[in-house]
C-alpha atoms as a PDB file:
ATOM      1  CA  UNK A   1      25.084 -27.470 -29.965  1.00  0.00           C
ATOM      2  CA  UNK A   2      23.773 -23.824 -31.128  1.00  0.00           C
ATOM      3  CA  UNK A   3      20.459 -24.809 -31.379  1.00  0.00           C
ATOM      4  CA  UNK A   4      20.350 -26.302 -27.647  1.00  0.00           C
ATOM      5  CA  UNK A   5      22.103 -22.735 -26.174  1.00  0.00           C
ATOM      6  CA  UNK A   6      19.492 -20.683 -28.154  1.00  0.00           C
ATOM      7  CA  UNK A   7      16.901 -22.809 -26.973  1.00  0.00           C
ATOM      8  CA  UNK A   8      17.851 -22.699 -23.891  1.00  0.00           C
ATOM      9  CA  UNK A   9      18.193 -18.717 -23.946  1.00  0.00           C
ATOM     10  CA  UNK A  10      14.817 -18.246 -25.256  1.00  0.00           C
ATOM     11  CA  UNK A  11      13.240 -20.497 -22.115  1.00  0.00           C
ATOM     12  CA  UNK A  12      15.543 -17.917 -20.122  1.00  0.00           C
ATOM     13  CA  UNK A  13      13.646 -15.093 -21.677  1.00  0.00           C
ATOM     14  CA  UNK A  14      10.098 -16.474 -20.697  1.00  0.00           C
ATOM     15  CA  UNK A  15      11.153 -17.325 -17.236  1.00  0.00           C
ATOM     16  CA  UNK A  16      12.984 -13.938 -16.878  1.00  0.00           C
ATOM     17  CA  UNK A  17       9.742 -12.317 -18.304  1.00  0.00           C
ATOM     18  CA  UNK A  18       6.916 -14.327 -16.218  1.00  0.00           C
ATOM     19  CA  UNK A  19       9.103 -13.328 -12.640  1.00  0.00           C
ATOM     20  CA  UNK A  20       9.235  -9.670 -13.965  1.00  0.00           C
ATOM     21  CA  UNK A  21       5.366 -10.279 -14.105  1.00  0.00           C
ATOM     22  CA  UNK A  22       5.045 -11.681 -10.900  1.00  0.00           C
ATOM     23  CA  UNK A  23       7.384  -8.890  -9.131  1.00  0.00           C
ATOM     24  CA  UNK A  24       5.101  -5.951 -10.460  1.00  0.00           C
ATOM     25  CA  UNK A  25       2.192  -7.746  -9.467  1.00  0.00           C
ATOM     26  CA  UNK A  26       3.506  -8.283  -5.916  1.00  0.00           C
ATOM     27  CA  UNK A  27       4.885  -4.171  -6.101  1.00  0.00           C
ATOM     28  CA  UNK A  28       1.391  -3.222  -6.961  1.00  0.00           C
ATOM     29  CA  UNK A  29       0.069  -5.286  -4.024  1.00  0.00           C
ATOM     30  CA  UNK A  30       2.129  -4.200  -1.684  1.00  0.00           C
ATOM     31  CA  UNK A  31       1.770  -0.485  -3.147  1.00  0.00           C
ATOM     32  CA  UNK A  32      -2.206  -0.566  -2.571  1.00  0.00           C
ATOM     33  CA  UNK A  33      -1.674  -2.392   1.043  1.00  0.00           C
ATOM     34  CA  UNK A  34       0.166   0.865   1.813  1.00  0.00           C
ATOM     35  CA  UNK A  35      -1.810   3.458   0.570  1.00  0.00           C
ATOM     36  CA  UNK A  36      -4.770   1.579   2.152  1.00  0.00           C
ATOM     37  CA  UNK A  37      -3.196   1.256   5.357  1.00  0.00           C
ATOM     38  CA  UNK A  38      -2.451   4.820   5.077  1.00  0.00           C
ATOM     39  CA  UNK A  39      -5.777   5.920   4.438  1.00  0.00           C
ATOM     40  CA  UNK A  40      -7.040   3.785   7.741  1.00  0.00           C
ATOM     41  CA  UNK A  41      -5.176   5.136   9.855  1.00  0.00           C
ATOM     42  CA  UNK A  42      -3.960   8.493   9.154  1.00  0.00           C
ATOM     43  CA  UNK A  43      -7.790  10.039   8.429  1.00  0.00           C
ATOM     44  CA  UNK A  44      -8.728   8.777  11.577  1.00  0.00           C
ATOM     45  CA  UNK A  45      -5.801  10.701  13.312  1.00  0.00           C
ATOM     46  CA  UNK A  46      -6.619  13.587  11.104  1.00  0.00           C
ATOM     47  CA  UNK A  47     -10.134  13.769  12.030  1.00  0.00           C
ATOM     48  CA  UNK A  48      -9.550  13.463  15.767  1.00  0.00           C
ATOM     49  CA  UNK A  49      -7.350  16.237  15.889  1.00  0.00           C
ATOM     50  CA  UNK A  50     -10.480  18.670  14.913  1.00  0.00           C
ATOM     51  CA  UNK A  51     -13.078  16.467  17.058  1.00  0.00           C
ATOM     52  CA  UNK A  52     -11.402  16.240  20.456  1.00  0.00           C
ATOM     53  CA  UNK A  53     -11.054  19.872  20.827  1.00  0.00           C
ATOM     54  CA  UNK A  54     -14.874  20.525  19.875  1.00  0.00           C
ATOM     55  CA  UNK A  55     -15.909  17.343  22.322  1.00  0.00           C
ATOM     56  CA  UNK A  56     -13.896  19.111  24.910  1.00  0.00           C
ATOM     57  CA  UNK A  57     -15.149  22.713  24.563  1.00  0.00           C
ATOM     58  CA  UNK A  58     -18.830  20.700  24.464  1.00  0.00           C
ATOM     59  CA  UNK A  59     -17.626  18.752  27.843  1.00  0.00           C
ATOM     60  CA  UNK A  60     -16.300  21.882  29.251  1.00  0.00           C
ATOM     61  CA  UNK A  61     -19.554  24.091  27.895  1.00  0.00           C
ATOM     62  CA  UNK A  62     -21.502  21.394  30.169  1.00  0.00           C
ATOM     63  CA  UNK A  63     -19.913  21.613  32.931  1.00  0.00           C
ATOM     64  CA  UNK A  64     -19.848  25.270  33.056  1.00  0.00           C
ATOM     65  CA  UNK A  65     -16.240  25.800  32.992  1.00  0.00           C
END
Protein backbone atom coordinates (compact mmCIF):
# COMPACT_ATOMS: atom_id res chain seq x y z
CA UNK A 1 0.00 0.00 0.00
CA UNK A 2 3.09 2.48 0.79
CA UNK A 3 4.86 1.62 -2.06
CA UNK A 4 1.76 2.38 -4.52
CA UNK A 5 1.18 6.12 -2.62
CA UNK A 6 4.96 6.86 -3.00
CA UNK A 7 4.83 5.78 -6.39
CA UNK A 8 2.21 7.51 -7.12
CA UNK A 9 3.69 10.82 -5.44
CA UNK A 10 6.81 10.61 -7.32
CA UNK A 11 4.69 10.46 -10.91
CA UNK A 12 3.02 13.63 -9.17
CA UNK A 13 6.39 15.23 -8.94
CA UNK A 14 7.29 14.70 -12.73
CA UNK A 15 3.95 15.82 -13.90
CA UNK A 16 4.00 18.81 -11.44
CA UNK A 17 7.60 19.50 -12.76
CA UNK A 18 7.05 19.02 -16.74
CA UNK A 19 3.71 21.73 -16.43
CA UNK A 20 6.05 24.09 -14.40
CA UNK A 21 8.23 23.61 -17.62
CA UNK A 22 5.66 24.17 -19.95
CA UNK A 23 4.20 27.40 -18.00
CA UNK A 24 7.70 29.23 -18.14
CA UNK A 25 8.04 28.34 -21.57
CA UNK A 26 4.60 29.77 -22.47
CA UNK A 27 5.60 33.09 -19.86
CA UNK A 28 8.69 33.53 -21.89
CA UNK A 29 6.63 33.41 -25.11
CA UNK A 30 4.24 35.53 -24.25
CA UNK A 31 7.00 37.87 -22.53
CA UNK A 32 8.97 38.24 -26.01
CA UNK A 33 5.43 38.63 -28.01
CA UNK A 34 5.15 41.73 -25.80
CA UNK A 35 8.26 43.31 -25.86
CA UNK A 36 8.19 42.67 -29.65
CA UNK A 37 4.93 44.07 -30.10
CA UNK A 38 6.14 46.90 -28.13
CA UNK A 39 9.04 47.58 -30.08
CA UNK A 40 6.67 47.60 -33.47
CA UNK A 41 4.67 49.82 -32.56
CA UNK A 42 5.80 52.24 -30.08
CA UNK A 43 9.25 53.26 -32.24
CA UNK A 44 7.15 53.93 -34.98
CA UNK A 45 5.00 56.39 -32.85
CA UNK A 46 8.19 57.66 -31.41
CA UNK A 47 9.76 58.41 -34.60
CA UNK A 48 6.73 60.15 -36.09
CA UNK A 49 6.47 62.49 -33.44
CA UNK A 50 10.03 64.10 -34.61
CA UNK A 51 9.23 63.48 -38.51
CA UNK A 52 5.81 65.07 -38.93
CA UNK A 53 6.85 68.32 -37.58
CA UNK A 54 10.08 68.47 -39.93
CA UNK A 55 7.72 67.14 -43.07
CA UNK A 56 5.47 69.97 -42.13
CA UNK A 57 7.96 72.85 -41.71
CA UNK A 58 9.41 71.21 -45.29
CA UNK A 59 5.58 71.36 -46.68
CA UNK A 60 5.11 74.71 -45.24
CA UNK A 61 8.92 75.94 -46.40
CA UNK A 62 7.43 74.95 -50.01
CA UNK A 63 4.68 76.58 -50.04
CA UNK A 64 6.07 79.72 -48.78
CA UNK A 65 4.15 80.02 -45.69
Amino acid sequence: MEQDILKKIEEQDKKLEDIYRSVEKTRKYFLWTLIITLVFMVLPLIGLIYAIPKMLDAYSGLLGF
